[in-house]
N, C-alpha and C. Protein backbone atom coordinates (compact mmCIF):
# COMPACT_ATOMS: atom_id res chain seq x y z
N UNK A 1 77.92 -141.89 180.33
CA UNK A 1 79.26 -142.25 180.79
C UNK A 1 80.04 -142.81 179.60
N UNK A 2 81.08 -142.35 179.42
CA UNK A 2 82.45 -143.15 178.40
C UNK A 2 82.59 -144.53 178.70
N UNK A 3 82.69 -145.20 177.34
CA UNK A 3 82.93 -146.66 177.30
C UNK A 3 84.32 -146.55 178.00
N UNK A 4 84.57 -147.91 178.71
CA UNK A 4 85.33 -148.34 179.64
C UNK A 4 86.81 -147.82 179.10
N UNK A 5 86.74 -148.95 177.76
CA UNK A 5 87.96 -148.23 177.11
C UNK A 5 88.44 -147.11 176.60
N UNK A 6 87.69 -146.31 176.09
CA UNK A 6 88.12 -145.12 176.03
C UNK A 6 88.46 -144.24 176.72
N UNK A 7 87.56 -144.58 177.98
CA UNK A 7 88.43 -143.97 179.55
C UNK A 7 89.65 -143.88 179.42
N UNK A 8 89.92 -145.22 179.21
CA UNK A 8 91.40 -145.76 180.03
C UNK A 8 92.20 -145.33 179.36
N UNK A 9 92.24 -145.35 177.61
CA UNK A 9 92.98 -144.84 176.62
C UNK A 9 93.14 -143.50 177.07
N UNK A 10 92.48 -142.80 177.30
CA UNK A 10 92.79 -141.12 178.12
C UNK A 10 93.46 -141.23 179.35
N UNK A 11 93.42 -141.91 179.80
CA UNK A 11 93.98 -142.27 181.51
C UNK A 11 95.44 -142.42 181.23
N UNK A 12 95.40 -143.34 180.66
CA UNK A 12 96.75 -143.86 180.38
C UNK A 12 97.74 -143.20 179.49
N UNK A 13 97.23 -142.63 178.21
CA UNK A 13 97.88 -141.73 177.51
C UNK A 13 98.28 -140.53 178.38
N UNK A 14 97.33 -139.56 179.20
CA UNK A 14 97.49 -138.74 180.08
C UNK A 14 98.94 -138.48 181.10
N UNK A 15 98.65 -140.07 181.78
CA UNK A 15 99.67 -140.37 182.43
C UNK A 15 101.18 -140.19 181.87
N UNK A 16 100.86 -140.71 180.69
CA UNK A 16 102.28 -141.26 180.10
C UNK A 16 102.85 -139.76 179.28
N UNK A 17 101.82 -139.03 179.07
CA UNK A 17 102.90 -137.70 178.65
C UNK A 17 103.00 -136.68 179.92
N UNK A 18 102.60 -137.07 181.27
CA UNK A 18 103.37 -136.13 182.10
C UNK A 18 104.41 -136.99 182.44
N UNK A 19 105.40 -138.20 181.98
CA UNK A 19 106.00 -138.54 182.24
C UNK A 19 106.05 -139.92 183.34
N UNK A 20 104.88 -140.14 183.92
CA UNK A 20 104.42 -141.50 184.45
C UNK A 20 104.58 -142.79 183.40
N UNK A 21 104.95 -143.71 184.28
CA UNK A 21 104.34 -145.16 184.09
C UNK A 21 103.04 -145.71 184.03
N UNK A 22 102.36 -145.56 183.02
CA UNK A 22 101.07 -146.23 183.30
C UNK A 22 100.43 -146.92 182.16
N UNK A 23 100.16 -148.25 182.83
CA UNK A 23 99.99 -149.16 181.89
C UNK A 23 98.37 -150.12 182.25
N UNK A 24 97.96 -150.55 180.97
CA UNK A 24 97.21 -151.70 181.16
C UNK A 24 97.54 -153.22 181.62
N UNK A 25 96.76 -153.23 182.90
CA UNK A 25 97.42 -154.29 183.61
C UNK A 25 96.28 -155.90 183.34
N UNK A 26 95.22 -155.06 183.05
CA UNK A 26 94.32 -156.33 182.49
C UNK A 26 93.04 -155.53 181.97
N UNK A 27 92.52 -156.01 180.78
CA UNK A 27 91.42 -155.79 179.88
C UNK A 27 89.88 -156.56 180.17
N UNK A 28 89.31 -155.46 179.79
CA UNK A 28 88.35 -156.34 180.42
C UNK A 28 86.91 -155.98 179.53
N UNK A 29 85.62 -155.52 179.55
CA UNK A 29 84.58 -155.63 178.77
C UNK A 29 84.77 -153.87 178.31
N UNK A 30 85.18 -153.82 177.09
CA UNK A 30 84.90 -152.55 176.59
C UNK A 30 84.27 -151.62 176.56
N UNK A 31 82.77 -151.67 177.25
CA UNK A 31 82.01 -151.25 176.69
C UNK A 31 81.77 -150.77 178.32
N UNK A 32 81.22 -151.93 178.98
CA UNK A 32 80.83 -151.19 180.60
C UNK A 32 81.82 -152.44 181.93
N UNK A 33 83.18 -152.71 181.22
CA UNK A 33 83.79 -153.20 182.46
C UNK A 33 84.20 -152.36 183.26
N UNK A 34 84.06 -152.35 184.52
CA UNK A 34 84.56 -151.64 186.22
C UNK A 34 85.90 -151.40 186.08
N UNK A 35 86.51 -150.68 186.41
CA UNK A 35 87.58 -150.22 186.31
C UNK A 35 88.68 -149.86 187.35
N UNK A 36 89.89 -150.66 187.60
CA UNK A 36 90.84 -150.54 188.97
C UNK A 36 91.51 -149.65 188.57
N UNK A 37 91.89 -149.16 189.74
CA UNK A 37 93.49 -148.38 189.41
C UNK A 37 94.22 -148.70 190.54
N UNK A 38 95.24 -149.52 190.53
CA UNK A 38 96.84 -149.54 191.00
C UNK A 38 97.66 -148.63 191.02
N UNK A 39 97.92 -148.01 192.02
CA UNK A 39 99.04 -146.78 192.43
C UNK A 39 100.17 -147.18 193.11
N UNK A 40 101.36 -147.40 192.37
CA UNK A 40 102.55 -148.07 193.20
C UNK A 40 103.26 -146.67 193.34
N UNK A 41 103.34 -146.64 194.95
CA UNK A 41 104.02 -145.15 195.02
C UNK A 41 105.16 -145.51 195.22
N UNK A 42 106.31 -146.26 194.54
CA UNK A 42 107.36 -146.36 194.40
C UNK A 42 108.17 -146.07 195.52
N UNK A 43 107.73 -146.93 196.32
CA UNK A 43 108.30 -146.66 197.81
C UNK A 43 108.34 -148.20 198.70
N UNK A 44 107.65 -149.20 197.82
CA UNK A 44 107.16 -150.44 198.87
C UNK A 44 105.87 -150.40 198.94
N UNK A 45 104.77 -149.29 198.62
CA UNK A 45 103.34 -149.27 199.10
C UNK A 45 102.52 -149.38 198.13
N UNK A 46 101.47 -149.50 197.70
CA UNK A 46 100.59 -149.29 196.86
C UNK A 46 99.36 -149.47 196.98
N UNK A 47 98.45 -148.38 196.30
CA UNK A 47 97.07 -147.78 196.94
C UNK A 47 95.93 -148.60 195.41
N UNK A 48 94.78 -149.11 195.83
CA UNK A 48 93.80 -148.87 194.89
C UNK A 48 92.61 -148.20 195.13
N UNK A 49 92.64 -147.90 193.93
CA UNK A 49 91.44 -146.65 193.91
C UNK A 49 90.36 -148.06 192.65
N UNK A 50 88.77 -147.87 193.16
CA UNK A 50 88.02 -148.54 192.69
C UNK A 50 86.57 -148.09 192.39
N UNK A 51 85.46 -148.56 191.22
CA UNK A 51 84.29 -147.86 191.39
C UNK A 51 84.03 -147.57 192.66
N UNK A 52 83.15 -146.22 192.99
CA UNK A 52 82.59 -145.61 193.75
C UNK A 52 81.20 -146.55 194.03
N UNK A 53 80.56 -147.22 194.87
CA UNK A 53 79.37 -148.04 194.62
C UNK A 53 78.13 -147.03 194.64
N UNK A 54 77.00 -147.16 193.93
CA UNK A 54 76.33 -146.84 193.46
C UNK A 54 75.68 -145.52 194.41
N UNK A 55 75.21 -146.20 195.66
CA UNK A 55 75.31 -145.16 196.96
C UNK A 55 76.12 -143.83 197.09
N UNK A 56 77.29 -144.00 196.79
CA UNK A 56 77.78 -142.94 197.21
C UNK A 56 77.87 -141.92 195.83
N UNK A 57 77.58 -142.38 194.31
CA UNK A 57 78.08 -141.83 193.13
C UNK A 57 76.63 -140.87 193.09
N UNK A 58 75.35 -140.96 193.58
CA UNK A 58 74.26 -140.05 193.47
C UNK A 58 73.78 -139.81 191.62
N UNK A 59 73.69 -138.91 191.40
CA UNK A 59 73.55 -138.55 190.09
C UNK A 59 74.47 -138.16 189.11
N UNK A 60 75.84 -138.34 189.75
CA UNK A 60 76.65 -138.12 188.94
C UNK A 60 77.04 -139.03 187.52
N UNK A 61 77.14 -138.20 186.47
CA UNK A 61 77.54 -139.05 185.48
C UNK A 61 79.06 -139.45 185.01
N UNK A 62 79.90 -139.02 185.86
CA UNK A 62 81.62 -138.75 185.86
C UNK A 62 81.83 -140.10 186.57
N UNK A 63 83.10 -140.90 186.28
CA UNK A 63 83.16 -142.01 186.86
C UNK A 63 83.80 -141.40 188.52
N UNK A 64 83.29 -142.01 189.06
CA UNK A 64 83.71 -141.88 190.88
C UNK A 64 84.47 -142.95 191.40
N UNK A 65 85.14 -142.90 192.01
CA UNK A 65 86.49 -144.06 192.64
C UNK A 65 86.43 -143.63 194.12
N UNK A 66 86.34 -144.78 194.59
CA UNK A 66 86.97 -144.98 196.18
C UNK A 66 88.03 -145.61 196.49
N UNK A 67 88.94 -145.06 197.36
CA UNK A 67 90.18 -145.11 197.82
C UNK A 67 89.86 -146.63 198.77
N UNK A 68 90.40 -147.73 198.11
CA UNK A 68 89.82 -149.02 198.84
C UNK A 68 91.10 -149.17 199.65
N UNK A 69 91.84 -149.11 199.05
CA UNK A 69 93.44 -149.36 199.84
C UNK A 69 94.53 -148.04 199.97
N UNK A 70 94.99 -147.65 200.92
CA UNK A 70 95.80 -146.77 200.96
C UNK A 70 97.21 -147.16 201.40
N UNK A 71 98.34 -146.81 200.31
CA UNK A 71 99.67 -147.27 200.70
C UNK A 71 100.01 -148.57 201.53
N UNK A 72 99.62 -149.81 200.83
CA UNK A 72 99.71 -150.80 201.67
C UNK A 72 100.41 -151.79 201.03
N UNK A 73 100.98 -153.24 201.88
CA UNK A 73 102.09 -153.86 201.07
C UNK A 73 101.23 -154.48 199.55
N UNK A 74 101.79 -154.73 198.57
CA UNK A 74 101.69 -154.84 197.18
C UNK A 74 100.52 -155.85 197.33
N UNK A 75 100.79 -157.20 197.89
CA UNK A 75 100.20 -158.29 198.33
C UNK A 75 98.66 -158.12 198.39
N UNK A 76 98.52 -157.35 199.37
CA UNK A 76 97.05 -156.77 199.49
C UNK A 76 96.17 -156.78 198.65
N UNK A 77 96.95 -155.75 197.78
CA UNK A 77 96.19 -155.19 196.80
C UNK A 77 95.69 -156.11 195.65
N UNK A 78 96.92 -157.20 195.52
CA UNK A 78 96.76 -158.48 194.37
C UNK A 78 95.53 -159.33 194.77
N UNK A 79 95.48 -159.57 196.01
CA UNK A 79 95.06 -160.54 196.31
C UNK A 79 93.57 -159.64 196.27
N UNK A 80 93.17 -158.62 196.93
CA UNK A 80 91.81 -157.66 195.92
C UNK A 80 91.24 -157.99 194.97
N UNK A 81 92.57 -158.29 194.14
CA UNK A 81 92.07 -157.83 192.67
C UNK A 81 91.95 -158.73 191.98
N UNK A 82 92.77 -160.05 192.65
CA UNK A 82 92.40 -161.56 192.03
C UNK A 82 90.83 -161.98 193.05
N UNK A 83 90.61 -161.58 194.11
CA UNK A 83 89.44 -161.87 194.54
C UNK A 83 88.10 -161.46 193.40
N UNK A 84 88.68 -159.84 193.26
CA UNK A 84 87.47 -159.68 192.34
C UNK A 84 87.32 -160.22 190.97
N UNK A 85 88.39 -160.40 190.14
CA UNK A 85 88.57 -160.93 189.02
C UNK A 85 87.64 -162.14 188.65
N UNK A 86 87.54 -163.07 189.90
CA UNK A 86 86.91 -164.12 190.20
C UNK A 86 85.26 -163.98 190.14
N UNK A 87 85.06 -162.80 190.60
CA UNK A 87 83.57 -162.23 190.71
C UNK A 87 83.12 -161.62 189.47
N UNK A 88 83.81 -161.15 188.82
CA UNK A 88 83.55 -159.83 187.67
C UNK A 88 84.90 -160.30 186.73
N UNK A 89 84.44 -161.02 186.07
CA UNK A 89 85.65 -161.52 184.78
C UNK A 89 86.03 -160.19 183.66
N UNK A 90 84.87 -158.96 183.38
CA UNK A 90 85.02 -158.24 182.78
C UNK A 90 85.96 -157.09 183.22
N UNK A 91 86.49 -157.20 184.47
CA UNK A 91 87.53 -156.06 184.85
C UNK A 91 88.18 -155.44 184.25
N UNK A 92 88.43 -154.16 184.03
CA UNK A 92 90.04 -153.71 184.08
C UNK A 92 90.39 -153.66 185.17
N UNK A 93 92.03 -153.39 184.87
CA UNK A 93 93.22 -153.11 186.22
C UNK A 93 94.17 -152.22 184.86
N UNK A 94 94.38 -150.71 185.82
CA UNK A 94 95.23 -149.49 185.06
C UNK A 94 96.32 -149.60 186.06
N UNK A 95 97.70 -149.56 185.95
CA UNK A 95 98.99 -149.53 186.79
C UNK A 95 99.37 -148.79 186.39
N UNK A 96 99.49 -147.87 187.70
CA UNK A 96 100.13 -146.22 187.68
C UNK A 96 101.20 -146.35 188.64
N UNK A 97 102.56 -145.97 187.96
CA UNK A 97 103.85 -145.47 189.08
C UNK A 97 103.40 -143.93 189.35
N UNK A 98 103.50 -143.33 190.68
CA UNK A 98 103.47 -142.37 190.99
C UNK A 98 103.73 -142.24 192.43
N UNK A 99 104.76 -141.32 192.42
CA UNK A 99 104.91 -141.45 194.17
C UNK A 99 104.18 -140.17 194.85
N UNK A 100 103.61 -139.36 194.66
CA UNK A 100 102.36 -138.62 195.23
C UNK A 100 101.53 -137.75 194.00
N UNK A 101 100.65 -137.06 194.58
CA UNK A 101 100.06 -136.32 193.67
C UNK A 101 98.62 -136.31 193.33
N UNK A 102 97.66 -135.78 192.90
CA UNK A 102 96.43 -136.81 192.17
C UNK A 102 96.64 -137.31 190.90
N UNK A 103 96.34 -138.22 190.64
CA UNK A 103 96.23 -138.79 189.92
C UNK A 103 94.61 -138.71 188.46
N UNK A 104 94.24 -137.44 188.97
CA UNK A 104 93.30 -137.15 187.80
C UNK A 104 91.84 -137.84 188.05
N UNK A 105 91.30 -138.46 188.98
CA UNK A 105 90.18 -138.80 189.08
C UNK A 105 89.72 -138.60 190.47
N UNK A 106 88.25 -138.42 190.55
CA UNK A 106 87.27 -137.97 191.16
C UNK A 106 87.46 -138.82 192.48
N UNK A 107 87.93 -138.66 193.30
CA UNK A 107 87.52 -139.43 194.72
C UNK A 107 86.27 -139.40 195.58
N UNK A 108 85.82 -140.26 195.90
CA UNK A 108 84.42 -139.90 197.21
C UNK A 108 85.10 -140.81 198.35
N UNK A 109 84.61 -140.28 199.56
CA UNK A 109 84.58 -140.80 200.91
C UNK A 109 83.71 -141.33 200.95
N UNK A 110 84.09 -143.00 202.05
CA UNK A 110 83.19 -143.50 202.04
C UNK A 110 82.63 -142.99 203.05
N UNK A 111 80.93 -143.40 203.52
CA UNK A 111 80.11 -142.58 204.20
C UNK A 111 79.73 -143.60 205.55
């Protein structure tokens, strides 16, 4: 698997030449910090997408994300992400404007 940051440096660069907003919203262990993504669909709502937990990722070596929040008030999502921050100091958080679309990473359902 790709160090954390170099992910994100692709994530984010990606974003930003199809014309998105997307920024680093907090840094976190380079090497193997967990990784958020913030989706403000520029509407009032915003979704996070978060590691996939271990269960559902199988043998895959591609990072996997679960849809933890879908289009919900902003609040929500902060208060998530300061909960976890608290747990896991090494976080990132990636902030993506996008008002639909994929957004380039692997989703799983949870089971």
């Amino acid at each position: 698997m790709f160090r954390s940051d170099l992910w994100i440096a692709a994530f984010v660069r990606r974003h930003n030449d199809l014309g998105h907003i997307c920024v680093v919203s907090r840094r976190g262990d380079p090497i193997a910090g967990q990784i958020f993504i913030e989706v403000d669909h520029l509407n009032g709502t915003v979704s996070l997408l978060t590691p996939a937990p271990a269960a559902l990722r199988g043998d895959s070596a591609d990072r996997l994300f679960q849809r933890r929040y879908d289009r919900v008030e902003p609040q929500k999502v902060r208060d998530r992400i300061a909960q976890e921050q608290d747990f896991d100091p090494d976080l990132w958080v990636v902030s993506l404007d996008q008002r639909d679309g994929d957004i380039g990473v692997t989703e799983v359902a949870a089971r």
